[in-house]
PDB file of N, CA and C in Angstrom:
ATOM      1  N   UNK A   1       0.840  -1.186   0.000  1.00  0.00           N
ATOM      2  CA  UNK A   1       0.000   0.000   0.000  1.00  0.00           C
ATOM      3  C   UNK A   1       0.882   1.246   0.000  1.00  0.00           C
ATOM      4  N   UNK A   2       0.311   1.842  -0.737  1.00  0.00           N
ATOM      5  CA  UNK A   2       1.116   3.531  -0.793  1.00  0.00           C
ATOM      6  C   UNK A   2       1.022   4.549   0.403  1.00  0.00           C
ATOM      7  N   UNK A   3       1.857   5.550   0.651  1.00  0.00           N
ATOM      8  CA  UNK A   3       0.766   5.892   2.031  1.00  0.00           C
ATOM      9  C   UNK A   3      -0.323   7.364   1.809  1.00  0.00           C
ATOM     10  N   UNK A   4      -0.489   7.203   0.415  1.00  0.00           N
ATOM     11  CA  UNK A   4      -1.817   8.047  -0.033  1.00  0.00           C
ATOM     12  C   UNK A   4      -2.504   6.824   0.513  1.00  0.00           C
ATOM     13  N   UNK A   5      -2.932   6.001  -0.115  1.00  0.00           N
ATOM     14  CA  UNK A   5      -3.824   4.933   0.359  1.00  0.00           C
ATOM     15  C   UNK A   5      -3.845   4.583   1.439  1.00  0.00           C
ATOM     16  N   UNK A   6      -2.546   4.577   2.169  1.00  0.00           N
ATOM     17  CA  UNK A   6      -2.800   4.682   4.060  1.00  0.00           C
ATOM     18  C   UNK A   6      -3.701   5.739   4.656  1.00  0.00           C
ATOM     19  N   UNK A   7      -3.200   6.727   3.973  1.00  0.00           N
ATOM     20  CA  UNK A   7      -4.350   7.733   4.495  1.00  0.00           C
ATOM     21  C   UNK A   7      -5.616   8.514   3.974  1.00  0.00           C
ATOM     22  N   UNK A   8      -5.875   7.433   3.077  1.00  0.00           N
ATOM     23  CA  UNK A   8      -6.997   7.841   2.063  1.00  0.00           C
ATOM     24  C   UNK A   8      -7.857   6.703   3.453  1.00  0.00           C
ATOM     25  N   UNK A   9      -7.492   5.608   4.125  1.00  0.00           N
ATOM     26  CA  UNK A   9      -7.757   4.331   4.179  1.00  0.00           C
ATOM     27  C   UNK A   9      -8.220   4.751   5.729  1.00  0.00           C
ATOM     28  N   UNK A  10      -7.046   5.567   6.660  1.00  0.00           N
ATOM     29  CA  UNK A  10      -7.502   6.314   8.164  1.00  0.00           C
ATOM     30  C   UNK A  10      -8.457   7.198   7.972  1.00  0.00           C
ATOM     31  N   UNK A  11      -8.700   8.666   6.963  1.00  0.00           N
ATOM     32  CA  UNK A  11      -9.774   9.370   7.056  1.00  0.00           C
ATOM     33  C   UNK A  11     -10.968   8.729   7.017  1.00  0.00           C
ATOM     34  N   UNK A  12     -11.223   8.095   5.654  1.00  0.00           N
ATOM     35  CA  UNK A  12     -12.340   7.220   5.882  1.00  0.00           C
ATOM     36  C   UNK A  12     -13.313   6.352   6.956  1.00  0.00           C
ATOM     37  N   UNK A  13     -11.904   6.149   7.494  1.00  0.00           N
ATOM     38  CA  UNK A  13     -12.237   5.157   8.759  1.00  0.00           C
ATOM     39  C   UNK A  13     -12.784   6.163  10.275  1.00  0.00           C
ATOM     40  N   UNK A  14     -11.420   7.160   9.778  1.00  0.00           N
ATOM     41  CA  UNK A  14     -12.243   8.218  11.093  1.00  0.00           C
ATOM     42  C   UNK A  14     -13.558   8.908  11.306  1.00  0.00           C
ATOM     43  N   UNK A  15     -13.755   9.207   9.624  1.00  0.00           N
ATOM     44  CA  UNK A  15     -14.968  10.100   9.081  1.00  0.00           C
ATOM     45  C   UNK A  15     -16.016   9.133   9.674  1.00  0.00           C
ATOM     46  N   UNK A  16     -15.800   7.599   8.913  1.00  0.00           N
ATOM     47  CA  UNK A  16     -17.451   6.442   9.870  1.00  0.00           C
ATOM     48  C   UNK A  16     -17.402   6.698  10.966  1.00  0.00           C
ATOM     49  N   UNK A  17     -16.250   6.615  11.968  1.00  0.00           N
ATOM     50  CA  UNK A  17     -16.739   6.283  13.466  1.00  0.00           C
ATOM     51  C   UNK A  17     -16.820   8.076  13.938  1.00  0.00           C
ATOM     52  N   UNK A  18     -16.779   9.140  13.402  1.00  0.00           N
ATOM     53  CA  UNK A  18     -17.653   9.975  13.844  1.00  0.00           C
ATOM     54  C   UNK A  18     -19.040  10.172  13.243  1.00  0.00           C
ATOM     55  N   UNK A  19     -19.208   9.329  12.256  1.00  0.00           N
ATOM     56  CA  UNK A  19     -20.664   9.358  12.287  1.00  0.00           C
ATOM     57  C   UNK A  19     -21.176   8.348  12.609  1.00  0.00           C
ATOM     58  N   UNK A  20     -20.479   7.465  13.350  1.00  0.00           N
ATOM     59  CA  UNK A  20     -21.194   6.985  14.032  1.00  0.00           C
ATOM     60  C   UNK A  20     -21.618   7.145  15.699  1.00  0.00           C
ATOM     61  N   UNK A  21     -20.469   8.258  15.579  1.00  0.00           N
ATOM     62  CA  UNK A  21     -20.413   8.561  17.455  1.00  0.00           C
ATOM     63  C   UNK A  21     -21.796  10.123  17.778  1.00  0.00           C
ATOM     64  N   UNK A  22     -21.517  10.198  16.138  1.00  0.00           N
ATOM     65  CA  UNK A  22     -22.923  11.107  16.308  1.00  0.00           C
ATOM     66  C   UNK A  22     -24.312  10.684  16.392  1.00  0.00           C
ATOM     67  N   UNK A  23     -24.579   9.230  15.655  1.00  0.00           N
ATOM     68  CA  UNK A  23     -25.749   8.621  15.630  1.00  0.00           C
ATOM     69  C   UNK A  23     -26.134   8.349  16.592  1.00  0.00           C
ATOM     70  N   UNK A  24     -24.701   7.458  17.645  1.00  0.00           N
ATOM     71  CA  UNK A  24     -25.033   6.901  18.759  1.00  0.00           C
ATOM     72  C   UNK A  24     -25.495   7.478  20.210  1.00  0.00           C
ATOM     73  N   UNK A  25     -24.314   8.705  20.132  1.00  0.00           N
ATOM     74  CA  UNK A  25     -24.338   9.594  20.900  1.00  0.00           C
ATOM     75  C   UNK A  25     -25.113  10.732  21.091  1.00  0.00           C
ATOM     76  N   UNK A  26     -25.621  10.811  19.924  1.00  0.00           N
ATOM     77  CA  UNK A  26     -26.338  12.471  19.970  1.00  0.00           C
ATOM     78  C   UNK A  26     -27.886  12.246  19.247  1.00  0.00           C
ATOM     79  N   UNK A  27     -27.753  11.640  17.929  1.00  0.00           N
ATOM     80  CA  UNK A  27     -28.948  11.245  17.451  1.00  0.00           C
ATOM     81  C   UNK A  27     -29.847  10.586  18.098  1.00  0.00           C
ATOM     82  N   UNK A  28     -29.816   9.411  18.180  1.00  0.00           N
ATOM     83  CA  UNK A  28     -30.299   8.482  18.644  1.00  0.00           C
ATOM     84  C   UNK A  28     -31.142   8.886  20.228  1.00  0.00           C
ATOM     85  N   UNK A  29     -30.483   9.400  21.241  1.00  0.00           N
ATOM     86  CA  UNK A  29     -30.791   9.628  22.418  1.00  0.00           C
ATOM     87  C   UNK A  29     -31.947  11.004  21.833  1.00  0.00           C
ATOM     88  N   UNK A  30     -31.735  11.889  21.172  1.00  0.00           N
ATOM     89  CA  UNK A  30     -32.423  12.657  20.810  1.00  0.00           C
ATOM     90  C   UNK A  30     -33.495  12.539  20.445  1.00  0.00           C
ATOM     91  N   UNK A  31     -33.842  11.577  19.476  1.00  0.00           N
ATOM     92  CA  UNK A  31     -34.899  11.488  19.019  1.00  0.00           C
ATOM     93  C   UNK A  31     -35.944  10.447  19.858  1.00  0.00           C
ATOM     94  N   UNK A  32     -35.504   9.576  20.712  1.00  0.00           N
ATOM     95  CA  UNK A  32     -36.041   8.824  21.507  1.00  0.00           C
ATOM     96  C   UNK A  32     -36.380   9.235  23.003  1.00  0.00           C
ATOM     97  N   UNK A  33     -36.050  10.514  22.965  1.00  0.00           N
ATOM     98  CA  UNK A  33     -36.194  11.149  24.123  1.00  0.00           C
ATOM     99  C   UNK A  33     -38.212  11.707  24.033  1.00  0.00           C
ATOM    100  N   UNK A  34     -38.333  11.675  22.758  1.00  0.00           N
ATOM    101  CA  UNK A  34     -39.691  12.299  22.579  1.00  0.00           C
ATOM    102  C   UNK A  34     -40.716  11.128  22.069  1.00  0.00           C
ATOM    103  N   UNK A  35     -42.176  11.547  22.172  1.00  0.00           N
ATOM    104  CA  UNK A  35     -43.027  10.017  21.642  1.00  0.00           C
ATOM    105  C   UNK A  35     -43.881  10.634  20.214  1.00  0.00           C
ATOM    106  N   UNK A  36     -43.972  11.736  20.191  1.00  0.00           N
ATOM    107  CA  UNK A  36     -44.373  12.065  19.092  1.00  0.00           C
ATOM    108  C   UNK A  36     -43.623  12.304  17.885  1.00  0.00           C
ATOM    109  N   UNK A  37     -44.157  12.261  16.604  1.00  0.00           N
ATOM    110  CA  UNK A  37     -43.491  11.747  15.385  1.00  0.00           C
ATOM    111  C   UNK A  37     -42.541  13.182  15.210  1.00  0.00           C
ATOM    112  N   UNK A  38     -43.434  14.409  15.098  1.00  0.00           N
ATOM    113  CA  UNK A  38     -43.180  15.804  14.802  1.00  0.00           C
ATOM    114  C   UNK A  38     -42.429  16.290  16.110  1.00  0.00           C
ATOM    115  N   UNK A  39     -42.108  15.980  17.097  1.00  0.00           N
ATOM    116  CA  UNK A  39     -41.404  15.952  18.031  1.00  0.00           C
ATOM    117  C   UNK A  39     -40.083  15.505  17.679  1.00  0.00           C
ATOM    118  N   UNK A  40     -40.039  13.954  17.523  1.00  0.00           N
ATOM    119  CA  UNK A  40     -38.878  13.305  17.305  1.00  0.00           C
ATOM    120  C   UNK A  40     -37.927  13.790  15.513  1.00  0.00           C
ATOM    121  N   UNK A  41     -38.557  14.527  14.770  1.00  0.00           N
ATOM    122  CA  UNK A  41     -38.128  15.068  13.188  1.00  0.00           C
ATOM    123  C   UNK A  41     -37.423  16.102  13.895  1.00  0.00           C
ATOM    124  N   UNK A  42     -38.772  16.901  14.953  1.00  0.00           N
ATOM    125  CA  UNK A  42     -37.468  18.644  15.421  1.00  0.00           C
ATOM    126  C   UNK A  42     -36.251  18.189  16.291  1.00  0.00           C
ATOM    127  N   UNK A  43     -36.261  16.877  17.385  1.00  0.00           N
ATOM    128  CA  UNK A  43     -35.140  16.438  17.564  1.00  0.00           C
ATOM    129  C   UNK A  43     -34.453  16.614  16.650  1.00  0.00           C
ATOM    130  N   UNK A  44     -34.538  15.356  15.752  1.00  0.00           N
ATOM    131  CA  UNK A  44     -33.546  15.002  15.230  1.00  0.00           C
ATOM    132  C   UNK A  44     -32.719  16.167  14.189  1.00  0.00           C
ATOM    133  N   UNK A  45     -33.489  17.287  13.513  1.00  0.00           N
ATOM    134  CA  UNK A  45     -33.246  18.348  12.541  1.00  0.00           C
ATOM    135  C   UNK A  45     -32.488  19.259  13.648  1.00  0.00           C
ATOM    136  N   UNK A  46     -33.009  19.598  14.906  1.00  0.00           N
ATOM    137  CA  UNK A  46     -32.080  20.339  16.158  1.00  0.00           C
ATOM    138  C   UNK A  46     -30.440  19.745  16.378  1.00  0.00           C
ATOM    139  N   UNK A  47     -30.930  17.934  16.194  1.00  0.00           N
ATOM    140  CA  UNK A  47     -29.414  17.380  16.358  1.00  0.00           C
ATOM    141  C   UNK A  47     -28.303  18.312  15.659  1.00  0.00           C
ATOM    142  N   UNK A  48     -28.486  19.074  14.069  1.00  0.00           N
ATOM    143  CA  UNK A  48     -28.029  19.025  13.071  1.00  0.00           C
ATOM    144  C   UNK A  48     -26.791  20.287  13.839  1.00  0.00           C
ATOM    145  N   UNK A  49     -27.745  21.169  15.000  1.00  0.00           N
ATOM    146  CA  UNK A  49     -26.774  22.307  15.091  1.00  0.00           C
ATOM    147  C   UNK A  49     -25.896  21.724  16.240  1.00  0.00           C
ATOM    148  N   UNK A  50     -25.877  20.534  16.768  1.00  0.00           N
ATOM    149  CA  UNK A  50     -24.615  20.290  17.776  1.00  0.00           C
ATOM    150  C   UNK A  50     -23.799  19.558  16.929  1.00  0.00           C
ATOM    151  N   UNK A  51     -23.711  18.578  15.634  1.00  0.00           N
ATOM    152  CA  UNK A  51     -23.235  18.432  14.619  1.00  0.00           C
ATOM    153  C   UNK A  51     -22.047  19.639  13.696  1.00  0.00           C
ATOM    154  N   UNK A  52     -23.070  20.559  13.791  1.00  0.00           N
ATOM    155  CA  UNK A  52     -22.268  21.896  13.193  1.00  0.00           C
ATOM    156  C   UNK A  52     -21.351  22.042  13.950  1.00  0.00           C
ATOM    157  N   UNK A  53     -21.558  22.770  15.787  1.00  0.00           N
ATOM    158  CA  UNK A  53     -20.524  23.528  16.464  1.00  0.00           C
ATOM    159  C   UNK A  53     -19.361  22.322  16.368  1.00  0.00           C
ATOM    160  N   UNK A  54     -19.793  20.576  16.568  1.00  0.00           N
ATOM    161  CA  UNK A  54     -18.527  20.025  16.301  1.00  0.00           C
ATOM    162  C   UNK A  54     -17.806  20.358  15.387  1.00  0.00           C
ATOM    163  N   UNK A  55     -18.194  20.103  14.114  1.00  0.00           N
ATOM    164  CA  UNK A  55     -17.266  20.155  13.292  1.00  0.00           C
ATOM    165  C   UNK A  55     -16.831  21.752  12.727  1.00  0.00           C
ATOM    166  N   UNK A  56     -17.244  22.925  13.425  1.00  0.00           N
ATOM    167  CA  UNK A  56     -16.715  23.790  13.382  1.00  0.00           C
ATOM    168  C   UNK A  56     -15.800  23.994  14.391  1.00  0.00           C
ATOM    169  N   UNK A  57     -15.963  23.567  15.220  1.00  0.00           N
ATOM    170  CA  UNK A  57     -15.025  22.904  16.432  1.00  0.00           C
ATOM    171  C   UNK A  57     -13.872  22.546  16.290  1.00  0.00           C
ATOM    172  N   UNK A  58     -13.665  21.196  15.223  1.00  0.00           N
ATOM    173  CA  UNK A  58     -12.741  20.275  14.440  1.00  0.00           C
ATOM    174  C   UNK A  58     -11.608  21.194  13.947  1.00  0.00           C
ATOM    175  N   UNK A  59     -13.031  21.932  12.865  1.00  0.00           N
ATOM    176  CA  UNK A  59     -11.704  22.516  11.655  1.00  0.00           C
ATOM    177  C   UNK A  59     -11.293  24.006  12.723  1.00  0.00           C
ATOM    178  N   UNK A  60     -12.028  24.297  13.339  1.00  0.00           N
ATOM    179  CA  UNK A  60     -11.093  25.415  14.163  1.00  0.00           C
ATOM    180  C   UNK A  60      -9.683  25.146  14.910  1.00  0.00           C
ATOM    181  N   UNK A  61      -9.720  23.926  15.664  1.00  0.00           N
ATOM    182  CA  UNK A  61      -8.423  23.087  16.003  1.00  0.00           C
ATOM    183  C   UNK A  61      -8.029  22.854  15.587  1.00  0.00           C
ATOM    184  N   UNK A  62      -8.220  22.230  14.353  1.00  0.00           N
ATOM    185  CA  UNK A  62      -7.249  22.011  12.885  1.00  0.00           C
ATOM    186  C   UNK A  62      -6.571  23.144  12.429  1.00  0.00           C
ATOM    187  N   UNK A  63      -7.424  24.060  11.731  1.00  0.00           N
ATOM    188  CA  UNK A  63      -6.664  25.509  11.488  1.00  0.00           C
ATOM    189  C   UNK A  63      -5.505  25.765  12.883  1.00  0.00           C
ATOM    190  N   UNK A  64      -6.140  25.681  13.996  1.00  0.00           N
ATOM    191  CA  UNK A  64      -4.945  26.136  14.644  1.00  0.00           C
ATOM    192  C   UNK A  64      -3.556  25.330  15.178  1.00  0.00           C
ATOM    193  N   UNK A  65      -3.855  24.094  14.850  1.00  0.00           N
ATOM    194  CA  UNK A  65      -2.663  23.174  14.845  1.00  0.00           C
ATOM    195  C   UNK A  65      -1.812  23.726  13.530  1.00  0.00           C
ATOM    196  N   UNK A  66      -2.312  23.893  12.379  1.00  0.00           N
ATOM    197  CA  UNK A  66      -2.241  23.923  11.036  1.00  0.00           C
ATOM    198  C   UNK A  66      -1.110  25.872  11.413  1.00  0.00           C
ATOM    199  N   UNK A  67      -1.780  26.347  11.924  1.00  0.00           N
ATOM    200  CA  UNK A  67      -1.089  28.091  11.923  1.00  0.00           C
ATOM    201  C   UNK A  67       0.001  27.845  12.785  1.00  0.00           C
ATOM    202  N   UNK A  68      -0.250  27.184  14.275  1.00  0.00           N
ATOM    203  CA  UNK A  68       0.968  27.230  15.219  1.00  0.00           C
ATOM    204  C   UNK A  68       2.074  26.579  14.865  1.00  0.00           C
ATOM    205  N   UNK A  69       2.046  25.234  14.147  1.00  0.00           N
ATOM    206  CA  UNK A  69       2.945  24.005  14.211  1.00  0.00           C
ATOM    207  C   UNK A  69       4.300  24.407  13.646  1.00  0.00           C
ATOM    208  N   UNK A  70       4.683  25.381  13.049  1.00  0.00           N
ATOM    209  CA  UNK A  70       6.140  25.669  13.508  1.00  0.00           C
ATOM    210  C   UNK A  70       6.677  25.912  14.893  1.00  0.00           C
ATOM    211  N   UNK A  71       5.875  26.506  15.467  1.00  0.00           N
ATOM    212  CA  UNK A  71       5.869  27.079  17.090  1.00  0.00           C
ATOM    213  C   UNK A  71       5.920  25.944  17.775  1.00  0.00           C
ATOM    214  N   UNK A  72       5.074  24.460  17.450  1.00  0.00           N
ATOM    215  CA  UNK A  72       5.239  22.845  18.505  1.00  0.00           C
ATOM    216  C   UNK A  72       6.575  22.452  18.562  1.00  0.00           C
ATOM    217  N   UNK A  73       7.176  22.489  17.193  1.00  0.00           N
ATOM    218  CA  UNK A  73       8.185  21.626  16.439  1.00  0.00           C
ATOM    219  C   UNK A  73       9.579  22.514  17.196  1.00  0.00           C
ATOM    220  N   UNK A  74       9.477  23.539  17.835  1.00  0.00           N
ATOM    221  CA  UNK A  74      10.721  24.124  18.301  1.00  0.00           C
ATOM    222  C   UNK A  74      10.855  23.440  19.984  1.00  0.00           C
TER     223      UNK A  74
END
């Protein structure tokens, strides 16, 4: 294996198990928290904005690993 394909092969893998840590973790409890149908849709469509702040979250830590990392490496 090349290590494009190593790491074509980890994102992938990371990208499932955060969606799956969102299904499990955040979805799921969300929508089962309610008994009505139109209840459990605004759950689940509400899930969408703790979804967002993560992954604006992500790439904000990213960017800033990404700006500092001459500054780690000393």
């Amino acid at each position: 294996m090349s290590n494009e394909t190593i790491t074509i092969v980890v994102a992938v893998a990371c990208g499932l198990l955060a969606i799956a840590a969102y299904v499990g973790l955040i979805l799921v409890p969300a929508v089962t928290s309610y008994s009505r149908w139109w209840e459990r849709i605004g759950a689940g469509f509400l899930s969408l904005y703790v979804l967002g702040a993560f992954v604006i979250a992500g790439v904000g830590g990213g960017a800033g690993v990404v700006w500092f990392w001459d500054r780690f490496q000393a």
